[in-house]
PDB file of N, CA and C in Angstrom:
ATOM      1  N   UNK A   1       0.859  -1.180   0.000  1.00  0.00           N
ATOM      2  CA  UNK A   1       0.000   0.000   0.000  1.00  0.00           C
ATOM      3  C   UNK A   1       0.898   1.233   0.000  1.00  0.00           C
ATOM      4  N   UNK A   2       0.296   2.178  -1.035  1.00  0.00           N
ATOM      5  CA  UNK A   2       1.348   3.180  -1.112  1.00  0.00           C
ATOM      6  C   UNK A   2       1.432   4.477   0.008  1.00  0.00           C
ATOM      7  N   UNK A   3       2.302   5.124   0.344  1.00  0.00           N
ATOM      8  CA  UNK A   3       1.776   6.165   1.130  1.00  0.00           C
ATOM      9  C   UNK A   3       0.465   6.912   0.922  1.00  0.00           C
ATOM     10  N   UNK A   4       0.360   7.361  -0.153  1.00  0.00           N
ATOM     11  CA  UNK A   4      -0.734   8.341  -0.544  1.00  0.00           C
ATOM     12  C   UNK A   4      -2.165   7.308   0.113  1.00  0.00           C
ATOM     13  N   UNK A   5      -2.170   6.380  -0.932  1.00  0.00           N
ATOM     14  CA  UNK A   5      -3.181   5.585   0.082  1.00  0.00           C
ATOM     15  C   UNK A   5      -3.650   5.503   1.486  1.00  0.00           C
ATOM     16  N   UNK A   6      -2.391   5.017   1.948  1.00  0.00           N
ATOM     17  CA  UNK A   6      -2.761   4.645   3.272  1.00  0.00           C
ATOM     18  C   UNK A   6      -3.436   6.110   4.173  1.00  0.00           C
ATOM     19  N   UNK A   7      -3.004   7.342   3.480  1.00  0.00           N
ATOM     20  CA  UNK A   7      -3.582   8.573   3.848  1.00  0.00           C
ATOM     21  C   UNK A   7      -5.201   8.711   3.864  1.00  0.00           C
ATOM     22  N   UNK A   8      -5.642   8.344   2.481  1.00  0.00           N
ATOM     23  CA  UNK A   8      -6.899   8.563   2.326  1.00  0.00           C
ATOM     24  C   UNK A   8      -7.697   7.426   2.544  1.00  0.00           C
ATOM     25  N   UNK A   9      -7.340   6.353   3.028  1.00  0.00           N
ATOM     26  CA  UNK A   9      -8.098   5.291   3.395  1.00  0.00           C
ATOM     27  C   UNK A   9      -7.171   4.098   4.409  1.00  0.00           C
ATOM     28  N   UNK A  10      -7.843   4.405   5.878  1.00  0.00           N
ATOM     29  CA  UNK A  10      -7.649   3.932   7.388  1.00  0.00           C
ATOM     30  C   UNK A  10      -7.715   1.927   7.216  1.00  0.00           C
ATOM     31  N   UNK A  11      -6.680   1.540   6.578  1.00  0.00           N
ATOM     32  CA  UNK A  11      -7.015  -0.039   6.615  1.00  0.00           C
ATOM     33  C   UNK A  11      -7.989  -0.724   7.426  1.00  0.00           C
ATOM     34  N   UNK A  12      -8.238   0.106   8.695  1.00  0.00           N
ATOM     35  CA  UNK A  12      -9.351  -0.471   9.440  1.00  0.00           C
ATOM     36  C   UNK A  12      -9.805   0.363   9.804  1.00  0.00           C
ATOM     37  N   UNK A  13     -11.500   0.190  10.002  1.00  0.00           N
ATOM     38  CA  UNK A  13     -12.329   1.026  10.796  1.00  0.00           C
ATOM     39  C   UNK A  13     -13.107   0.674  11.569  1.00  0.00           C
ATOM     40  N   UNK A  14     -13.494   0.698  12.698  1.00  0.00           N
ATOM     41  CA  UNK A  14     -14.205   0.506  13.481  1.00  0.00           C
ATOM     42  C   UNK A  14     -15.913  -0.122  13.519  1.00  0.00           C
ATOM     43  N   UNK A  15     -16.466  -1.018  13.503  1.00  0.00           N
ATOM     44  CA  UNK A  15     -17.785  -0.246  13.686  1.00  0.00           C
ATOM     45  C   UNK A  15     -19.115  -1.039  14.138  1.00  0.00           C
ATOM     46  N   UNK A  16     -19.914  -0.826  14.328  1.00  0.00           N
ATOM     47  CA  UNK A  16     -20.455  -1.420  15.779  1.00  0.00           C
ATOM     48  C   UNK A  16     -21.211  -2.808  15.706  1.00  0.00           C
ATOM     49  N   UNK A  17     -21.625  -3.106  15.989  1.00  0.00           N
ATOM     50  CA  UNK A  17     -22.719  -4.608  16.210  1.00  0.00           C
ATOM     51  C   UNK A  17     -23.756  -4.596  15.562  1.00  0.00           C
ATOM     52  N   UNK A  18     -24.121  -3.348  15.806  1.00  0.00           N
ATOM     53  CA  UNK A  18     -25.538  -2.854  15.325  1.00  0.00           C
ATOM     54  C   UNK A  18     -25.573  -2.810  13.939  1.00  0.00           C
ATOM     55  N   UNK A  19     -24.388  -1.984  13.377  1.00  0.00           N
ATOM     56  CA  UNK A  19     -24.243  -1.923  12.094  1.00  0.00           C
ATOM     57  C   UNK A  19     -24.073  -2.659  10.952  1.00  0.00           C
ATOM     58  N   UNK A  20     -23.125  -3.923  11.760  1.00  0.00           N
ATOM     59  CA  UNK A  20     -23.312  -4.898  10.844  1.00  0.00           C
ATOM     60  C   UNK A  20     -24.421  -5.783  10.604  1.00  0.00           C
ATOM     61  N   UNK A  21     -25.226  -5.907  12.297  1.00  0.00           N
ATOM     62  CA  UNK A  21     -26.251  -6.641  12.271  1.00  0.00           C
ATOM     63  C   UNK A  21     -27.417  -6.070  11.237  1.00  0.00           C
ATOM     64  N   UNK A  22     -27.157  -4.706  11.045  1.00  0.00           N
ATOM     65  CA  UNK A  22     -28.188  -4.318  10.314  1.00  0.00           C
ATOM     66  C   UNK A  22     -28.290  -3.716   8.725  1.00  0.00           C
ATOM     67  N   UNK A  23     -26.824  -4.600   8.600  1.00  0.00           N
ATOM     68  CA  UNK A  23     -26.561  -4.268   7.095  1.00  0.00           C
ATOM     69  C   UNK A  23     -26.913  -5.846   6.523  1.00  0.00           C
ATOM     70  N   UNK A  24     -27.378  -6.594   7.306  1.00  0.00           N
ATOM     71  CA  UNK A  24     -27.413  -7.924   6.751  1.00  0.00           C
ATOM     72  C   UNK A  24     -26.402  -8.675   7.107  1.00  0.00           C
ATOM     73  N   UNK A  25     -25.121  -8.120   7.023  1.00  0.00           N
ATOM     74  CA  UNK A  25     -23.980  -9.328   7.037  1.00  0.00           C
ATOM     75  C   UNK A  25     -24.269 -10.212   7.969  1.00  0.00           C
ATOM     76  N   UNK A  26     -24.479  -9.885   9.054  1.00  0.00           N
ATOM     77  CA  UNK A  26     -24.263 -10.830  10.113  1.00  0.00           C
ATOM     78  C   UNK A  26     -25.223 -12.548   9.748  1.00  0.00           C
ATOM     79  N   UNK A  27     -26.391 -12.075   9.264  1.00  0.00           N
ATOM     80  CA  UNK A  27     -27.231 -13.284   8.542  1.00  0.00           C
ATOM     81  C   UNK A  27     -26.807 -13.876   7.660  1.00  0.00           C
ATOM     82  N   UNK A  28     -26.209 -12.915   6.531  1.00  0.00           N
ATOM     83  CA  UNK A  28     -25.203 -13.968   5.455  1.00  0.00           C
ATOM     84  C   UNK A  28     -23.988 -14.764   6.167  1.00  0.00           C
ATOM     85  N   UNK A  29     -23.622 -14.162   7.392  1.00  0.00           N
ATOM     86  CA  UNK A  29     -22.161 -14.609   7.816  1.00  0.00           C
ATOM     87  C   UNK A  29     -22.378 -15.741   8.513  1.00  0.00           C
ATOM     88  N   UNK A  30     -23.668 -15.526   9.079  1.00  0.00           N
ATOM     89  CA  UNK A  30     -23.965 -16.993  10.014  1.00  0.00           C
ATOM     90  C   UNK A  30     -24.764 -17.888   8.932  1.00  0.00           C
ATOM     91  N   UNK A  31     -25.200 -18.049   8.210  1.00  0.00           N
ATOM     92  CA  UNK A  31     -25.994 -18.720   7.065  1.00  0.00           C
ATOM     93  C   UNK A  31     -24.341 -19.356   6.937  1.00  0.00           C
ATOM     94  N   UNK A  32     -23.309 -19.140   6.030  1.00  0.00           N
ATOM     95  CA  UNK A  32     -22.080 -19.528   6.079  1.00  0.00           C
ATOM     96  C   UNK A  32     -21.789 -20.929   7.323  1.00  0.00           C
ATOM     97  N   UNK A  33     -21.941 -19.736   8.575  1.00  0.00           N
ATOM     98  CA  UNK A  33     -21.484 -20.779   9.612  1.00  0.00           C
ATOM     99  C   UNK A  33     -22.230 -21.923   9.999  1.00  0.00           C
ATOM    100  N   UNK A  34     -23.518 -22.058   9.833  1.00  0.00           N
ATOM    101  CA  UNK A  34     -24.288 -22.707   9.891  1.00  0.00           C
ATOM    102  C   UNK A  34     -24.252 -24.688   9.531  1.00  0.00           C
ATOM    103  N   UNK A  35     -23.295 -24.305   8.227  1.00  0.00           N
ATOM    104  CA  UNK A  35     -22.772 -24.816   7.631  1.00  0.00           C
ATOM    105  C   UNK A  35     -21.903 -26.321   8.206  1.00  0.00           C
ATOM    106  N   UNK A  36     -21.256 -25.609   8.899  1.00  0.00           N
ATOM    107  CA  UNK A  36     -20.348 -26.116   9.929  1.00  0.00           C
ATOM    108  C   UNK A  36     -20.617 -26.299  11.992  1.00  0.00           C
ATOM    109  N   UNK A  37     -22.055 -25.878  11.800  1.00  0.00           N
ATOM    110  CA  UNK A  37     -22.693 -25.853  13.065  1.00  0.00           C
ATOM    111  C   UNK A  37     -22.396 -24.706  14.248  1.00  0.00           C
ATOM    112  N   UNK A  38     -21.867 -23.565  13.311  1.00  0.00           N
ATOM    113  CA  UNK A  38     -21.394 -22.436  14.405  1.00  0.00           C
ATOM    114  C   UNK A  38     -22.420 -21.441  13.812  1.00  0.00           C
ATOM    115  N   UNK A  39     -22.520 -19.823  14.830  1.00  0.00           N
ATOM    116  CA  UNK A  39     -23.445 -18.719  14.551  1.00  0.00           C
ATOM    117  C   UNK A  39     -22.729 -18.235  15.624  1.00  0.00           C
ATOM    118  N   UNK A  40     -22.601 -16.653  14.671  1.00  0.00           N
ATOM    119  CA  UNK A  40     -22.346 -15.419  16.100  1.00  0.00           C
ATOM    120  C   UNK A  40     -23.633 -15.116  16.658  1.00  0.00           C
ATOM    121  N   UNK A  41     -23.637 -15.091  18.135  1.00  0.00           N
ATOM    122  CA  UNK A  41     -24.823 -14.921  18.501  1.00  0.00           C
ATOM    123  C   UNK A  41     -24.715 -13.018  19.103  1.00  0.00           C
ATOM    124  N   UNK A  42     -25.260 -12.294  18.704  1.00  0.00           N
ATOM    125  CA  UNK A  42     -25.217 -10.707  19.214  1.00  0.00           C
ATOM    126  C   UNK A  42     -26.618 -10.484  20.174  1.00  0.00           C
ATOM    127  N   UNK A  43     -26.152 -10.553  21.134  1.00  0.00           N
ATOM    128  CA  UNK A  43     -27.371 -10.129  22.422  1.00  0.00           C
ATOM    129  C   UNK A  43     -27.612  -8.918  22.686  1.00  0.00           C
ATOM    130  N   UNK A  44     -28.725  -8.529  23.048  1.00  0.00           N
ATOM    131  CA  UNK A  44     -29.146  -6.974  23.384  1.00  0.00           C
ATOM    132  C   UNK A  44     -29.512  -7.287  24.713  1.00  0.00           C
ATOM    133  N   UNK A  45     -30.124  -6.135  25.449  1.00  0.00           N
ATOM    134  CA  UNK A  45     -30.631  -5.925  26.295  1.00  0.00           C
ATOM    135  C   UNK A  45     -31.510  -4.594  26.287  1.00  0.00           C
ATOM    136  N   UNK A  46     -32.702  -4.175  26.231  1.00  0.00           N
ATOM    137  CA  UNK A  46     -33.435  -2.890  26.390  1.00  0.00           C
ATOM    138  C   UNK A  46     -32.818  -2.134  25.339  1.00  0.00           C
ATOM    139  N   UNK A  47     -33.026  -2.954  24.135  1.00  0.00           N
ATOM    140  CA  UNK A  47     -32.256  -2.342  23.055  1.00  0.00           C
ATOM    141  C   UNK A  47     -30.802  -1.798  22.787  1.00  0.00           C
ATOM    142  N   UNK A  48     -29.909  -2.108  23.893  1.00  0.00           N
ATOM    143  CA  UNK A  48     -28.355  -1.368  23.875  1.00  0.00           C
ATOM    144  C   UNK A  48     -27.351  -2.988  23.813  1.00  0.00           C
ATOM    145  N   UNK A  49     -26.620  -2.752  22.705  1.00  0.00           N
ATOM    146  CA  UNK A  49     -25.902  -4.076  22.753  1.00  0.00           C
ATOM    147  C   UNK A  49     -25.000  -4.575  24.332  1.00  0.00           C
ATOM    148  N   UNK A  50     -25.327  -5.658  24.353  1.00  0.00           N
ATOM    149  CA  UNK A  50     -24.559  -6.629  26.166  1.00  0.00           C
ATOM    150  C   UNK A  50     -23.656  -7.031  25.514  1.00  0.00           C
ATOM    151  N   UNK A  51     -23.503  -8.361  24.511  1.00  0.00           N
ATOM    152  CA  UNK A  51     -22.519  -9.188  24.402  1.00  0.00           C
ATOM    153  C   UNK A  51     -22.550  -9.698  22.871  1.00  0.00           C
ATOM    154  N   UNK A  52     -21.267  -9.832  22.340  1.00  0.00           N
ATOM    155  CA  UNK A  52     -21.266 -10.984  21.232  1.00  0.00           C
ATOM    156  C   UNK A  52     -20.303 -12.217  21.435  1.00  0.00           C
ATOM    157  N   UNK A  53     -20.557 -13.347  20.721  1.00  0.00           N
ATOM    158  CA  UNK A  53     -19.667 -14.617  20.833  1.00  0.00           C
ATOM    159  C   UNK A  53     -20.237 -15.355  19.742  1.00  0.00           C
ATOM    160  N   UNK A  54     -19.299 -16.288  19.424  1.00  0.00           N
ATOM    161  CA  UNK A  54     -19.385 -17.526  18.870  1.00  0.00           C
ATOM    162  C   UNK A  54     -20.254 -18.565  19.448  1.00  0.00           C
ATOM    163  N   UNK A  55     -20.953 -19.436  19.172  1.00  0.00           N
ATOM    164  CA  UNK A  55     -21.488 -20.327  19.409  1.00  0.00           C
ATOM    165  C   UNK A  55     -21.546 -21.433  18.539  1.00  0.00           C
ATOM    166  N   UNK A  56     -21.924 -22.540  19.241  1.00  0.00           N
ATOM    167  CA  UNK A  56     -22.570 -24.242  18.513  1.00  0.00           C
ATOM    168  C   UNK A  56     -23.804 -23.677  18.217  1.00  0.00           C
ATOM    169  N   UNK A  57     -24.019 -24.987  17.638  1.00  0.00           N
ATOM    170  CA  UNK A  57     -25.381 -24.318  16.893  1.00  0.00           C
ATOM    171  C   UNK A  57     -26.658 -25.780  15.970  1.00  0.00           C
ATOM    172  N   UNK A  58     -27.695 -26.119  16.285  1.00  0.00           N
ATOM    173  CA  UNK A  58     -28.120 -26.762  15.709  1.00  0.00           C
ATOM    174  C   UNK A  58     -28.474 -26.621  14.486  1.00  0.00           C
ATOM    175  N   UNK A  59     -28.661 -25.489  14.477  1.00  0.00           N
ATOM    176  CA  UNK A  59     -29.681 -24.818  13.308  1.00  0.00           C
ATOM    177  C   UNK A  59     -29.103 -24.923  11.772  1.00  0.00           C
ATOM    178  N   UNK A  60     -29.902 -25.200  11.014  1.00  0.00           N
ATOM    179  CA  UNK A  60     -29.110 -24.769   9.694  1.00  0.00           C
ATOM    180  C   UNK A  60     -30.049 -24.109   9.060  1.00  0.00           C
ATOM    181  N   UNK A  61     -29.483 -22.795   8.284  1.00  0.00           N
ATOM    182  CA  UNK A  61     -29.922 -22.034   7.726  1.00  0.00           C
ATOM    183  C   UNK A  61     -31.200 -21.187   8.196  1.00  0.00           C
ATOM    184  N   UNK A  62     -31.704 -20.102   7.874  1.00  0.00           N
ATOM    185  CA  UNK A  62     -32.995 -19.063   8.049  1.00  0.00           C
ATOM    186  C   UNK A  62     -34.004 -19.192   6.962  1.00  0.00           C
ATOM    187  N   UNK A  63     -35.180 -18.555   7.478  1.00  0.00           N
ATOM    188  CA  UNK A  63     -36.280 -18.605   6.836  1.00  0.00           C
ATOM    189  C   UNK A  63     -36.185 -18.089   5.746  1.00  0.00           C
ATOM    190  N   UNK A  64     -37.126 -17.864   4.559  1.00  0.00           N
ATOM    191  CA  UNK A  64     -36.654 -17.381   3.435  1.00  0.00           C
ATOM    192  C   UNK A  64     -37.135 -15.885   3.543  1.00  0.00           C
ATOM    193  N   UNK A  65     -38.153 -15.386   4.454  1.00  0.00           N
ATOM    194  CA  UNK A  65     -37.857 -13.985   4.184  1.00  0.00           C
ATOM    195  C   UNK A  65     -36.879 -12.883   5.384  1.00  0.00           C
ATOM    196  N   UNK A  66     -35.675 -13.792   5.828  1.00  0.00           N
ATOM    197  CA  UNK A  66     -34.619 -13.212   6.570  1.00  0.00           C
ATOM    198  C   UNK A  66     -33.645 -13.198   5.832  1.00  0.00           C
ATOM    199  N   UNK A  67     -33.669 -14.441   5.267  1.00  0.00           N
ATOM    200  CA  UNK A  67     -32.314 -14.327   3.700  1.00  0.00           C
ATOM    201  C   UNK A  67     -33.345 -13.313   2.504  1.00  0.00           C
ATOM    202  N   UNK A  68     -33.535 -13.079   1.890  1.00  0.00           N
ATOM    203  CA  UNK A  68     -34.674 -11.967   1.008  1.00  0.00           C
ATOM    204  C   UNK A  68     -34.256 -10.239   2.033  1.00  0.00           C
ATOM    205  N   UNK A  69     -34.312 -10.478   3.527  1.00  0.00           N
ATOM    206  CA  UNK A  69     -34.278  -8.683   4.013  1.00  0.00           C
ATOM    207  C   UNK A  69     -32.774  -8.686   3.914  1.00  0.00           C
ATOM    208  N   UNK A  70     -32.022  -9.960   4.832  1.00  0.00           N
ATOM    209  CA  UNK A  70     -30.824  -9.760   4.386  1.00  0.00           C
ATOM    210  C   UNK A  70     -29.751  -9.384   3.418  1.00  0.00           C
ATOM    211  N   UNK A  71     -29.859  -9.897   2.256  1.00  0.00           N
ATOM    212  CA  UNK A  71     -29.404  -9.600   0.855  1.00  0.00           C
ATOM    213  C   UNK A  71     -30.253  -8.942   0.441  1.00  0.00           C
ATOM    214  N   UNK A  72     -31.322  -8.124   0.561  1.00  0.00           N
ATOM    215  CA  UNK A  72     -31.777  -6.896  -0.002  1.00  0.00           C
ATOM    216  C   UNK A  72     -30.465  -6.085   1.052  1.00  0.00           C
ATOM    217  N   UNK A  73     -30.507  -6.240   1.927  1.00  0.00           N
ATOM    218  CA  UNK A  73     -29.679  -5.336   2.935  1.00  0.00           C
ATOM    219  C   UNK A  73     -28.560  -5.419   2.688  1.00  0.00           C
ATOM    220  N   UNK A  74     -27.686  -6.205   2.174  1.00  0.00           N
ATOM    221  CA  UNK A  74     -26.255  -6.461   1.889  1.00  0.00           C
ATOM    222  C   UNK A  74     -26.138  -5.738   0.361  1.00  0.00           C
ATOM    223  N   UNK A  75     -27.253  -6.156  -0.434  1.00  0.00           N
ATOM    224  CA  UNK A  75     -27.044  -4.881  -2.157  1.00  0.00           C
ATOM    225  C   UNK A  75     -27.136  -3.711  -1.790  1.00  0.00           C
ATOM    226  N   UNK A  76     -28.016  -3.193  -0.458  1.00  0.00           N
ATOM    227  CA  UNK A  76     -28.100  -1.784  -0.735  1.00  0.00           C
ATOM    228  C   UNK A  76     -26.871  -1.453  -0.001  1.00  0.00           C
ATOM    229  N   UNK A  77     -26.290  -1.938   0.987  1.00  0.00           N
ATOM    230  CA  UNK A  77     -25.299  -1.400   1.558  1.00  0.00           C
ATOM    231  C   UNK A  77     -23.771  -1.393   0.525  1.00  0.00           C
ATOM    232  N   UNK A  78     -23.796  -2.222  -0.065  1.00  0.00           N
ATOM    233  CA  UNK A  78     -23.101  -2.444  -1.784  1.00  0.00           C
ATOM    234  C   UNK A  78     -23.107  -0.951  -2.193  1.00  0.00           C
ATOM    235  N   UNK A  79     -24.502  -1.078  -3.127  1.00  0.00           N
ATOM    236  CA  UNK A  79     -24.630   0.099  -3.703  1.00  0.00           C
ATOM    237  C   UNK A  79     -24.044   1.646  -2.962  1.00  0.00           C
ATOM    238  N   UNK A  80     -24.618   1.556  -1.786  1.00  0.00           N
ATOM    239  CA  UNK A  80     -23.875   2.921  -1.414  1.00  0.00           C
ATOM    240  C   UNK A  80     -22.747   3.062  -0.642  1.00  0.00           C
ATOM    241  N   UNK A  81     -21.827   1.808  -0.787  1.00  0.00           N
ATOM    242  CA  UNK A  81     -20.317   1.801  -0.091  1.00  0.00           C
ATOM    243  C   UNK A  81     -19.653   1.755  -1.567  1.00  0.00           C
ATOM    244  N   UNK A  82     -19.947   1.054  -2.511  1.00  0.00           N
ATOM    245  CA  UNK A  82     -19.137   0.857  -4.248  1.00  0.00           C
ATOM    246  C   UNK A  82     -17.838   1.612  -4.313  1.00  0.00           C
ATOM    247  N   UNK A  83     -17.808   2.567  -4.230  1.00  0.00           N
ATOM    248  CA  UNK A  83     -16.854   3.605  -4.403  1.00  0.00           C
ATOM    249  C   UNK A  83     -16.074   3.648  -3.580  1.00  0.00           C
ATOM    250  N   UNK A  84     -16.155   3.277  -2.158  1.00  0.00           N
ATOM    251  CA  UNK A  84     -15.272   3.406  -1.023  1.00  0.00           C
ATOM    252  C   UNK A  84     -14.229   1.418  -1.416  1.00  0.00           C
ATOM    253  N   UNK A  85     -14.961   0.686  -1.949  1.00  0.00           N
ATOM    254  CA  UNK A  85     -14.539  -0.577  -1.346  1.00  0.00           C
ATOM    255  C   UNK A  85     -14.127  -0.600  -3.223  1.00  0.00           C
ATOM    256  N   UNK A  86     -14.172   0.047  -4.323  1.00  0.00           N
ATOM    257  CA  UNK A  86     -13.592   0.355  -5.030  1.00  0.00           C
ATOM    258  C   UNK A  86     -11.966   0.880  -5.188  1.00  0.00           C
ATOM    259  N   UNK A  87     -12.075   2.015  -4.277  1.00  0.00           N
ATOM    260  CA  UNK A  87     -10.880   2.208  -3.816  1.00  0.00           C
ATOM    261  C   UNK A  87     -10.215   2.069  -3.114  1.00  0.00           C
ATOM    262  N   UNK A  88     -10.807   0.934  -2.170  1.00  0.00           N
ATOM    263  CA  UNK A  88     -10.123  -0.301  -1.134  1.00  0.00           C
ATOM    264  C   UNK A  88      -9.050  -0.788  -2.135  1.00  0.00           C
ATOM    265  N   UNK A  89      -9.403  -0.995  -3.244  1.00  0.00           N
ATOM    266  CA  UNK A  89      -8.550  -2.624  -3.651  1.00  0.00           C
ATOM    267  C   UNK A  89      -7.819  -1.739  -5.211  1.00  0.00           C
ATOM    268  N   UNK A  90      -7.822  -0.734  -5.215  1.00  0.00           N
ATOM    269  CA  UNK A  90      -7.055   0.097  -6.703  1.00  0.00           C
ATOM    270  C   UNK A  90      -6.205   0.038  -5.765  1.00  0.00           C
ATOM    271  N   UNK A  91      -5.303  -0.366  -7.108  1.00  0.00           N
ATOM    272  CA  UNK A  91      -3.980  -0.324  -7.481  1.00  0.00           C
ATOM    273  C   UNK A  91      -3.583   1.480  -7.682  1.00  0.00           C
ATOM    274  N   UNK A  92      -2.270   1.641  -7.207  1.00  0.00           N
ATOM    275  CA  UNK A  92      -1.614   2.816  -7.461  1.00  0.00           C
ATOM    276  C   UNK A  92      -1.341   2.928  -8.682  1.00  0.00           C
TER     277      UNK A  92
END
């Protein structure tokens, strides 16, 4: 990564539970784990995130309209990150 880069874009950023939980990923990510009998489980409490972890897991896979909000939720978050995760991966 070249200097100039690494200026205008922070290799990592931060960002919360909530956010991912509510961009979808977290459903595509555990749909994945599922696979293999694991799921991140993200707990609330009175609506303010408590805890996340790994877990076992019986379950395989979600209903079909949680995968449908999910990946509606994962294109739109696509669509309006494109440009940032575009210039994640350009070349100098």
């Amino acid at each position: 990564m070249s200097k100039s880069k690494s200026k205008k874009h922070k290799p990592v950023e931060r960002k919360s539970w909530n956010a991912f939980r509510s961009s979808g990923l977290l459903t595509f990510i555990n749909t994945f784990l599922h696979l293999f009998g694991w799921v991140i489980i993200i707990e609330y409490e009175d609506g303010l995130f408590k805890d996340a972890y790994p877990a076992r897991t019986q379950w395989r896979g979600f209903p079909e309209e949680s995968m449908t909000k999910a990946y509606t939720n994962v294109t739109k978050m696509l669509a309006k990150d494109i440009d940032t995760l575009v210039a994640d991966v350009k070349e100098d």
